[in-house]
N, C-alpha and C. Protein backbone atom coordinates (compact mmCIF):
# COMPACT_ATOMS: atom_id res chain seq x y z
N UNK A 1 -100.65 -82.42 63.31
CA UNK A 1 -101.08 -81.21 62.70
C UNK A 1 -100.40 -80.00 63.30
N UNK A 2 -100.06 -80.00 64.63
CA UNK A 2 -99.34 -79.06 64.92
C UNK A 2 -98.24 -78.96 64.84
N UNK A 3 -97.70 -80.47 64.05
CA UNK A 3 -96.57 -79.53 63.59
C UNK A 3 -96.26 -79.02 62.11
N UNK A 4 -97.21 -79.66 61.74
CA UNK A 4 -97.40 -78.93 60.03
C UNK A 4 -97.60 -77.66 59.95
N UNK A 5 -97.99 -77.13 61.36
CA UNK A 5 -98.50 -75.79 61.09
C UNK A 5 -97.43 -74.99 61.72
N UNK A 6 -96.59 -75.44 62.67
CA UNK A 6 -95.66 -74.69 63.25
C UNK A 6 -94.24 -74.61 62.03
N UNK A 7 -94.28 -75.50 61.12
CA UNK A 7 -93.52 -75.46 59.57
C UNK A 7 -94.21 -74.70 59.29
N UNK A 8 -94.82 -73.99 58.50
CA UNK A 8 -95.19 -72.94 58.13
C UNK A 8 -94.94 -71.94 59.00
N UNK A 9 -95.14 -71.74 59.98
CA UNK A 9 -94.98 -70.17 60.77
C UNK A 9 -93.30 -70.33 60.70
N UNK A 10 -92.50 -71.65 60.80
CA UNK A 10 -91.13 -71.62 61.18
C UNK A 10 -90.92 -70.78 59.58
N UNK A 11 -91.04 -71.27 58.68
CA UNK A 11 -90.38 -70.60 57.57
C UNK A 11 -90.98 -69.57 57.21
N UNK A 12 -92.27 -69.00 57.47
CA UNK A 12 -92.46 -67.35 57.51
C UNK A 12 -91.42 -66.42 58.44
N UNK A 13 -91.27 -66.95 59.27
CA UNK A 13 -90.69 -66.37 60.50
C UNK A 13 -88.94 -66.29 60.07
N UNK A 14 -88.70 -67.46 59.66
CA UNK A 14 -87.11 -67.08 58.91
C UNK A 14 -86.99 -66.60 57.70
N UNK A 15 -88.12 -66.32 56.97
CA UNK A 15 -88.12 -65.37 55.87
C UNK A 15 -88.28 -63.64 56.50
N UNK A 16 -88.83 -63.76 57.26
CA UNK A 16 -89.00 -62.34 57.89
C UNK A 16 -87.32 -62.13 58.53
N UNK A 17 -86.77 -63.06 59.10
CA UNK A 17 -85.72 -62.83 59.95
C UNK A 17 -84.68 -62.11 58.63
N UNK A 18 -84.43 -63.57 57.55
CA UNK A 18 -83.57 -63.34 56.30
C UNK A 18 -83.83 -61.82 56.28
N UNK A 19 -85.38 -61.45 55.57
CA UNK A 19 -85.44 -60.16 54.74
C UNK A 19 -84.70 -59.13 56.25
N UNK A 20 -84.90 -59.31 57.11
CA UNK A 20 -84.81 -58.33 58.34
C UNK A 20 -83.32 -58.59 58.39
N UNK A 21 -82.32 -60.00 58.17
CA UNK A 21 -80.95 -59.12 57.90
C UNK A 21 -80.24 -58.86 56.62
N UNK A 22 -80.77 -59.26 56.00
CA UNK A 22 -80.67 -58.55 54.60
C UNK A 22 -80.83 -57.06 54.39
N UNK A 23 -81.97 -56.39 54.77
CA UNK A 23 -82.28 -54.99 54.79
C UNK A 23 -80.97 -54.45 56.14
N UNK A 24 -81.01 -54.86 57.30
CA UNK A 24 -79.77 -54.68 57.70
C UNK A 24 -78.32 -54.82 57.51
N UNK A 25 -77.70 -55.80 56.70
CA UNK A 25 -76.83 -55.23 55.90
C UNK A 25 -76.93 -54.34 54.89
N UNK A 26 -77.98 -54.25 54.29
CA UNK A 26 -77.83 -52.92 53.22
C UNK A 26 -77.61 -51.68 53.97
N UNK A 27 -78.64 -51.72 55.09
CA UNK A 27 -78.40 -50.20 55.84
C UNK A 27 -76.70 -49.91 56.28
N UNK A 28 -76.48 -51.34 56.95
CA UNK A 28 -74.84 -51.07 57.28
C UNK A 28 -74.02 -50.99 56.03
N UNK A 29 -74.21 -51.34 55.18
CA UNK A 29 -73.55 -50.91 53.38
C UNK A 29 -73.84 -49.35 53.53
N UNK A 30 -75.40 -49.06 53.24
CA UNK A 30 -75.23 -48.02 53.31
C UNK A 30 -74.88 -46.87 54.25
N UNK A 31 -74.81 -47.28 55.36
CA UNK A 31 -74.04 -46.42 56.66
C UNK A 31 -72.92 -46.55 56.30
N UNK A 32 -72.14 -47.42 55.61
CA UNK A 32 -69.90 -47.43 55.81
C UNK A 32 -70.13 -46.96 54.48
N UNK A 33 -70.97 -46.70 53.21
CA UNK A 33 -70.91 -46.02 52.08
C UNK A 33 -71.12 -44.35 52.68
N UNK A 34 -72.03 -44.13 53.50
CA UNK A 34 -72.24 -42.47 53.92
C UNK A 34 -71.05 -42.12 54.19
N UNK A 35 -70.47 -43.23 55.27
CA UNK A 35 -69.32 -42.47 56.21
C UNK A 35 -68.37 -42.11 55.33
N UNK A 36 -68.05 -43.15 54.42
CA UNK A 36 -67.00 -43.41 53.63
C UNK A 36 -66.72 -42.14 52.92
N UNK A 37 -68.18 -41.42 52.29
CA UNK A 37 -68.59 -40.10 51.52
C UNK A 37 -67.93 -39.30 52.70
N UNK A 38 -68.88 -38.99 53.74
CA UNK A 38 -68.33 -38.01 54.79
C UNK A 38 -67.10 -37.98 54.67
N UNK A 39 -66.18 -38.69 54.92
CA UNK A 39 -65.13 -38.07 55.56
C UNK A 39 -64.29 -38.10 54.49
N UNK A 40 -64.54 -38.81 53.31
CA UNK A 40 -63.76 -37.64 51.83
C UNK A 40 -64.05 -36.16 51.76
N UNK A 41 -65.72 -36.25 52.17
CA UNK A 41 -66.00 -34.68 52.09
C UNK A 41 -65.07 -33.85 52.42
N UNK A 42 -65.00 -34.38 53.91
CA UNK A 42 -64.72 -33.98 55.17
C UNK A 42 -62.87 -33.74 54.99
N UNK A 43 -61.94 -34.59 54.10
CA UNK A 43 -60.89 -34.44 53.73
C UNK A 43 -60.43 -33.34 52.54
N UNK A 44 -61.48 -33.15 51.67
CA UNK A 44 -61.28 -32.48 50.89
C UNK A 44 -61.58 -31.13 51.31
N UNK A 45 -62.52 -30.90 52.30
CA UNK A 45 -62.72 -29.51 52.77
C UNK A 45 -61.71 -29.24 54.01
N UNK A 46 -60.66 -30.21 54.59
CA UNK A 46 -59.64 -29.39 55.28
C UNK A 46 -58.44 -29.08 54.19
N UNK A 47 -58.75 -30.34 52.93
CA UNK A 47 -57.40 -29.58 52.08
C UNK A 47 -57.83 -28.20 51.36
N UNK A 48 -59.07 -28.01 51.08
CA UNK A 48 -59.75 -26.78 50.54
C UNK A 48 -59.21 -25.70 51.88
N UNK A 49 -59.49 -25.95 53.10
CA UNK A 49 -59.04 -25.66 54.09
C UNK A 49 -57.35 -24.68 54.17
N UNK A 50 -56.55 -25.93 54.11
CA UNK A 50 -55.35 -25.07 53.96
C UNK A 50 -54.85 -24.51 53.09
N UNK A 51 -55.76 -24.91 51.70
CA UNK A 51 -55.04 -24.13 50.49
C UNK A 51 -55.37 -22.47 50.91
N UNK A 52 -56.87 -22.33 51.23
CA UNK A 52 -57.33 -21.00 51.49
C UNK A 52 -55.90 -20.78 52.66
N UNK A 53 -56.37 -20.86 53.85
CA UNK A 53 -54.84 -21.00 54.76
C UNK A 53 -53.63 -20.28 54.27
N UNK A 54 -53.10 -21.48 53.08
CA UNK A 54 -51.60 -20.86 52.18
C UNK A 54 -52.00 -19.58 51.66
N UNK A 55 -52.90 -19.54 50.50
CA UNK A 55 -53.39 -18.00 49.82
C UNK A 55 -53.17 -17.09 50.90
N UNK A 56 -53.97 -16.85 52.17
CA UNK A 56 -54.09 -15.89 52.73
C UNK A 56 -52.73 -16.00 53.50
N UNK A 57 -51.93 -16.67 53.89
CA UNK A 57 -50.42 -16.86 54.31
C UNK A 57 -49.78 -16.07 53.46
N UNK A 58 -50.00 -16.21 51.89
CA UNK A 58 -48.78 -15.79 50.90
C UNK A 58 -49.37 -14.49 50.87
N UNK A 59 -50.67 -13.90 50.68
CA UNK A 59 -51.24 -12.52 50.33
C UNK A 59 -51.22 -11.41 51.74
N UNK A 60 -50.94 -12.27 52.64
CA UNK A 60 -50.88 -11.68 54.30
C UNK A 60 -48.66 -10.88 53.78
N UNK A 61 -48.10 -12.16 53.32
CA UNK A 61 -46.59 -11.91 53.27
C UNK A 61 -46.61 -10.46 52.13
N UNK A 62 -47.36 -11.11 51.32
CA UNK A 62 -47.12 -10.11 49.91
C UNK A 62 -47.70 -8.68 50.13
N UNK A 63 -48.63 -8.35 51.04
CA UNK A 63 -49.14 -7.00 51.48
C UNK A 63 -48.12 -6.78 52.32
N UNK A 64 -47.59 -7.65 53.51
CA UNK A 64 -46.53 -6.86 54.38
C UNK A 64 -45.23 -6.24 53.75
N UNK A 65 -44.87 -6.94 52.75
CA UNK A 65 -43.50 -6.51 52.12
C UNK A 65 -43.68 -5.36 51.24
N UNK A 66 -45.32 -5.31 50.73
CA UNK A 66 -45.13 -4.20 49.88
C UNK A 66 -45.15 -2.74 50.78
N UNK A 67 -46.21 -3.18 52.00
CA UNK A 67 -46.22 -1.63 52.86
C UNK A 67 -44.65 -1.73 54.02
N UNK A 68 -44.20 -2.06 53.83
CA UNK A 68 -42.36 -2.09 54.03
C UNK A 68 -41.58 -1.63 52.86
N UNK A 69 -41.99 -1.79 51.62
CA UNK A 69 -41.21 -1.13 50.55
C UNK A 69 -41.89 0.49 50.49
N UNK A 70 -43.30 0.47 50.66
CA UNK A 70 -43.42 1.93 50.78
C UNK A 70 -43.05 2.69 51.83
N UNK A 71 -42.81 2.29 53.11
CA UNK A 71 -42.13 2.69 54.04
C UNK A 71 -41.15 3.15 53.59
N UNK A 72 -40.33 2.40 53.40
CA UNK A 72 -38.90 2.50 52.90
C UNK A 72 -38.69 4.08 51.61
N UNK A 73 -39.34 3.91 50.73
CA UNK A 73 -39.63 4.83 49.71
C UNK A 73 -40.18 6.07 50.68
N UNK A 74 -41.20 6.11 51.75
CA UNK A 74 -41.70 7.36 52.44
C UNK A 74 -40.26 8.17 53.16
N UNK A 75 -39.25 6.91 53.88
CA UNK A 75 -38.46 7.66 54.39
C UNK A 75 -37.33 8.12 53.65
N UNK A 76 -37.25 7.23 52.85
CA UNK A 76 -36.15 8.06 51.69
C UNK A 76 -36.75 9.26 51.53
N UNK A 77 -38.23 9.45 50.87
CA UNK A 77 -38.54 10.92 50.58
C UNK A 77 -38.58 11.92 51.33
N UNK A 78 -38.88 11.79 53.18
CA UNK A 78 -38.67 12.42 53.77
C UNK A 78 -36.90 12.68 54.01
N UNK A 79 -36.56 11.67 54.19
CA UNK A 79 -34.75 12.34 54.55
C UNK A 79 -34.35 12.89 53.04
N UNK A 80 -34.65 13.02 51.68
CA UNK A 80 -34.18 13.56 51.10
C UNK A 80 -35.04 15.00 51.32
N UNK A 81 -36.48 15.37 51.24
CA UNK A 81 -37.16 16.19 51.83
C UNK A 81 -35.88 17.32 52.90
N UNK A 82 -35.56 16.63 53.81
CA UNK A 82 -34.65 17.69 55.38
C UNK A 82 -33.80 17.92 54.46
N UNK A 83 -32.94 17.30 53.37
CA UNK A 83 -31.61 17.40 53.28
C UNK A 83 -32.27 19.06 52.78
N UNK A 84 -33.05 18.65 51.32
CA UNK A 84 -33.09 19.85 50.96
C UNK A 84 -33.82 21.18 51.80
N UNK A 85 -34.31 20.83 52.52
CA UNK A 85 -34.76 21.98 53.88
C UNK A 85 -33.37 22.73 55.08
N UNK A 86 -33.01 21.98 54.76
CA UNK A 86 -31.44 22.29 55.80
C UNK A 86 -30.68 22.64 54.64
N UNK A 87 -30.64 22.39 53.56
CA UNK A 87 -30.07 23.39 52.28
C UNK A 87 -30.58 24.57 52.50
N UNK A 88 -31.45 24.93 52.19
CA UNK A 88 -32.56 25.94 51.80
C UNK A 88 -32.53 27.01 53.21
N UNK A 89 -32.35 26.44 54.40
CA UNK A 89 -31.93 27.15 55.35
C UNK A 89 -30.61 27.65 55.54
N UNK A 90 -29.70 26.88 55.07
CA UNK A 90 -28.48 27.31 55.18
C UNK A 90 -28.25 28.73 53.90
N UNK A 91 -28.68 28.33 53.26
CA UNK A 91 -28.80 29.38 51.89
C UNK A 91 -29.04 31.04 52.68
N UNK A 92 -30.19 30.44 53.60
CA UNK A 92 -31.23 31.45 53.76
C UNK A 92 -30.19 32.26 54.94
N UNK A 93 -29.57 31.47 55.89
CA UNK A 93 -28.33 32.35 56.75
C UNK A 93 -27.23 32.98 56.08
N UNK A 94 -26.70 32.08 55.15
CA UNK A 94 -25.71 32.91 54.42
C UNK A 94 -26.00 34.43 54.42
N UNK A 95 -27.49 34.42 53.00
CA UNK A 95 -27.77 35.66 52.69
C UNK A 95 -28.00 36.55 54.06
N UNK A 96 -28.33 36.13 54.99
CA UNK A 96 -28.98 36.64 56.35
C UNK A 96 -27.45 37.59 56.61
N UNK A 97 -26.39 36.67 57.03
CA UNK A 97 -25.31 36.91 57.51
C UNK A 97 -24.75 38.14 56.26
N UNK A 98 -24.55 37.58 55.04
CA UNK A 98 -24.24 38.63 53.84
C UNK A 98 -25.08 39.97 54.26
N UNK A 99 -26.31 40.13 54.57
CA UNK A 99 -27.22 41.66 54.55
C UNK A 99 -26.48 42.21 55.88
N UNK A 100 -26.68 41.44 56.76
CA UNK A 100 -25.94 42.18 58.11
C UNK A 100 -24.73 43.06 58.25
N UNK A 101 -23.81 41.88 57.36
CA UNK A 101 -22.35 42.52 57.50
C UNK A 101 -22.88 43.94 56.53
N UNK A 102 -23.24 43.78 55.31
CA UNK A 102 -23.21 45.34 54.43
C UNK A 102 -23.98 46.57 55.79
N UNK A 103 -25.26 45.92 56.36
CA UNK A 103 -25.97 47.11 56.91
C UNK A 103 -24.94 47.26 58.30
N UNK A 104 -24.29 46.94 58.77
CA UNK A 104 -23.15 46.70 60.00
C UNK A 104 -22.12 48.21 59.31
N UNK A 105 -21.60 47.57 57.83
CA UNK A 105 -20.55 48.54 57.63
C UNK A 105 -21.22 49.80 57.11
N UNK A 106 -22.42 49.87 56.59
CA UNK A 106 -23.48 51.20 56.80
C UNK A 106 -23.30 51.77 57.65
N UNK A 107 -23.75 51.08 58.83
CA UNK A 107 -23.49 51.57 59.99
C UNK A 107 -22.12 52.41 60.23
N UNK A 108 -21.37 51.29 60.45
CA UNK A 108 -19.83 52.11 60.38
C UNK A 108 -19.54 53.68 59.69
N UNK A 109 -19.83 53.24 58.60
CA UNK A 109 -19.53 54.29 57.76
C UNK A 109 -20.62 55.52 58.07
N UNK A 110 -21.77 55.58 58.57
CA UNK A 110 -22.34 56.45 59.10
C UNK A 110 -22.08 57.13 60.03
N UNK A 111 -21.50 56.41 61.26
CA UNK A 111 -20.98 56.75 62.09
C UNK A 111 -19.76 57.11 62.08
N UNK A 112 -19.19 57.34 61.31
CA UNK A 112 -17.98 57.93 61.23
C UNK A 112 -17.95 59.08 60.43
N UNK A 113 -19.05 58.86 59.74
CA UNK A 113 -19.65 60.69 58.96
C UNK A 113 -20.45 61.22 60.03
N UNK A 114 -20.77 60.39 60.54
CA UNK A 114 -21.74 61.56 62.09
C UNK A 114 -20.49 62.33 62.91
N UNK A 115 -19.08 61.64 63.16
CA UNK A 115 -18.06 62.10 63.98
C UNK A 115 -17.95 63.29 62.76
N UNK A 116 -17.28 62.82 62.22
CA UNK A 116 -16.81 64.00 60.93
C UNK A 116 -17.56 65.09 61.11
N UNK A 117 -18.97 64.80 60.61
CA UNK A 117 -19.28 65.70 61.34
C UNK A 117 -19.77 67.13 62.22
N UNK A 118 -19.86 65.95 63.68
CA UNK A 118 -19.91 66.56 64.36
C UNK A 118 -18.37 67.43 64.83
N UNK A 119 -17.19 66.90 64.25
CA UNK A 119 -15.94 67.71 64.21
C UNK A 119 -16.24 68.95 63.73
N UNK A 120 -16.69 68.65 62.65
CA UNK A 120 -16.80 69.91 61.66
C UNK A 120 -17.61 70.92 62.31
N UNK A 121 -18.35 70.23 62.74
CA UNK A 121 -19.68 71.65 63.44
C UNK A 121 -18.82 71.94 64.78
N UNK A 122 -17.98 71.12 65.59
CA UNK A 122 -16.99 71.76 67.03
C UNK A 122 -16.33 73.01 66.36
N UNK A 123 -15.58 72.28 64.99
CA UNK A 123 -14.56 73.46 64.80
C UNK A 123 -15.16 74.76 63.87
N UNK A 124 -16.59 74.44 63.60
CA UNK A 124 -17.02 75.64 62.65
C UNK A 124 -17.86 76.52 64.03
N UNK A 125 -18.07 76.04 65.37
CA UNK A 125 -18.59 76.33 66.29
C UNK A 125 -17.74 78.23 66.89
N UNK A 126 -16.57 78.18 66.97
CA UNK A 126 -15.94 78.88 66.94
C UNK A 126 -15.62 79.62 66.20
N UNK A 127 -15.45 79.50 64.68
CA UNK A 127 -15.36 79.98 63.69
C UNK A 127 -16.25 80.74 62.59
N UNK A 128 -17.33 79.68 62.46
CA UNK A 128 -18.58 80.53 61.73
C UNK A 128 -19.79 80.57 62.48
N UNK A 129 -20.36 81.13 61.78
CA UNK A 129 -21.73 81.65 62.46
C UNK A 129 -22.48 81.09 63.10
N UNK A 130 -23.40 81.61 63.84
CA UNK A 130 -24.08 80.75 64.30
C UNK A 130 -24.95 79.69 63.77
N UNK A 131 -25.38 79.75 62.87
CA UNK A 131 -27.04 79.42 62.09
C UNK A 131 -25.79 78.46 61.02
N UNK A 132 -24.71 78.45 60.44
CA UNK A 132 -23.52 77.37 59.81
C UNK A 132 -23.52 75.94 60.98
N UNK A 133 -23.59 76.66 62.24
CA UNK A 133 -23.32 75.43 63.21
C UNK A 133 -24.42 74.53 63.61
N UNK A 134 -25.64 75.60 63.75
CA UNK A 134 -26.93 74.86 64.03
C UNK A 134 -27.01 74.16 62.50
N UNK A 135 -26.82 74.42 61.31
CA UNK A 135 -27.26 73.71 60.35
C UNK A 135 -26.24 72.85 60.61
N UNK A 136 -24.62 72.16 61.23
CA UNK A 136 -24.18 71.02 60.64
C UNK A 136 -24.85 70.06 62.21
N UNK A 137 -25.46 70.73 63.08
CA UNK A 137 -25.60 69.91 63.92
C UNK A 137 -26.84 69.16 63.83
N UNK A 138 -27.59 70.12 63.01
CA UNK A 138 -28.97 69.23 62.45
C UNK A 138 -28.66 68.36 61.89
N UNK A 139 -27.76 68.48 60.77
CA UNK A 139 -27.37 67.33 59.68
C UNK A 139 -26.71 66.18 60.77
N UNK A 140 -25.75 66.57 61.29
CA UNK A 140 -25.38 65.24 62.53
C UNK A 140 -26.34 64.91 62.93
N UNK A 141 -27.49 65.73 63.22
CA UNK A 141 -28.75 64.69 64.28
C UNK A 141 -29.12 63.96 63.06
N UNK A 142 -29.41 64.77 62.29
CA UNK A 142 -29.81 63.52 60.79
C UNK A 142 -29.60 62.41 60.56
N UNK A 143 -27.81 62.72 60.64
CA UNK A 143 -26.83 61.73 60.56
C UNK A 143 -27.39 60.52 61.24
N UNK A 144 -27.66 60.67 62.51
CA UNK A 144 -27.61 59.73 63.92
C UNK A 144 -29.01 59.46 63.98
N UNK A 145 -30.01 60.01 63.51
CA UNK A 145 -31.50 59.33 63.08
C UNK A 145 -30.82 57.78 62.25
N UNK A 146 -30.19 58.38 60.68
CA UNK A 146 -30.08 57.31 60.13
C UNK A 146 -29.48 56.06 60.69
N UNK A 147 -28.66 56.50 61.37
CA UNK A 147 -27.73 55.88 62.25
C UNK A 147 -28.61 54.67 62.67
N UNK A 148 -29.47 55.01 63.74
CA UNK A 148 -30.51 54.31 64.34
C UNK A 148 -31.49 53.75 63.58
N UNK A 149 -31.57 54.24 62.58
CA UNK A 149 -32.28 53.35 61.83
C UNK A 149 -31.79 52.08 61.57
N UNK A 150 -30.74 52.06 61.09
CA UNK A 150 -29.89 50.92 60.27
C UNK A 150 -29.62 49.84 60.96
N UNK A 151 -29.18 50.71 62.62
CA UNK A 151 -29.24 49.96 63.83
C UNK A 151 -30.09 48.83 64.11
N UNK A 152 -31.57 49.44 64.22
CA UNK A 152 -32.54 49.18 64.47
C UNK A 152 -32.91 48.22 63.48
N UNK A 153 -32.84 48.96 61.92
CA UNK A 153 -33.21 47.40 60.80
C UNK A 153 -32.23 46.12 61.26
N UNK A 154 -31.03 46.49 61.35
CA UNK A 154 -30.27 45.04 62.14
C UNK A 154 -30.71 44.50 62.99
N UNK A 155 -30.68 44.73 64.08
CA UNK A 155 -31.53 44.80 65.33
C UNK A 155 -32.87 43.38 64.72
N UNK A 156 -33.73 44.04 64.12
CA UNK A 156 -34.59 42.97 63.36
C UNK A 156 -34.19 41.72 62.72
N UNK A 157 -33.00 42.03 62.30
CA UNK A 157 -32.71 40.80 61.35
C UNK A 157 -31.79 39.98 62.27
């Protein structure tokens, strides 16, 4: 009898074992099916990975070249900018130099009507009256005010 009965517990006991590796291969099915998932995931999100990567590679290149072409365009506009500023100055000496020389030969020519003159008033000094001489010597001081003026506007410029 005991061993009729230990047949029975023997084949409960290897039905429990069976179902117990049976359910353990499924789990290991389903563990090398997870992994299997994972690391497609896991492949597809480093190629998702470098595509982002490339994009921002090519959009990193494509912003640098464009703020290098505006560079490029800023300094053209500035060196064409001086050219015409160093025009515009040179213009501006010419005329500078042109006013000088005329108020220069003003000058001249004033001063050589101040001699005149003051000739005129030496030799009318002796000759005419008094109040003839004081009037050409006023007009010479006149003369030689303007004189100094003209001077003086040069002088400024």
């Amino acid at each position: 009898m005991s061993e009729e009965r230990r047949d029975p517990d023997r084949e409960g006991l290897s039905a429990k074992v069976e179902a117990a590796e049976r359910r353990l291969r499924e789990a290991a099915a389903a563990a090398a099916a997870a992994e299997e998932r994972a690391a497609a995931e896991i492949k597809a999100l480093e190629a998702d990975l470098e595509q982002e990567r490339q994009k921002a590679a090519e959009e990193l290149e494509k912003e640098r070249r464009a703020h290098g072409e505006e560079l490029e365009r800023l300094r053209r506009e500035h060196e064409k900018a001086l050219v015409h500023e160093r025009a515009a100055k040179e213009r501006a000496i010419v005329a500078a130099e042109r006013r000088l020389a005329e108020i220069e030969t003003q000058a001249e020519e004033a001063t050589k009507r101040v001699e005149a003159a003051e000739q005129r008033a030496a030799a009318a000094e002796g000759t005419n009256a008094d109040a003839e001489a004081r009037a050409r010597e006023a007009a010479a001081a006149w003369l030689r005010g303007q004189v100094e003026a003209i001077r003086r506007e040069t002088g400024r410029q």
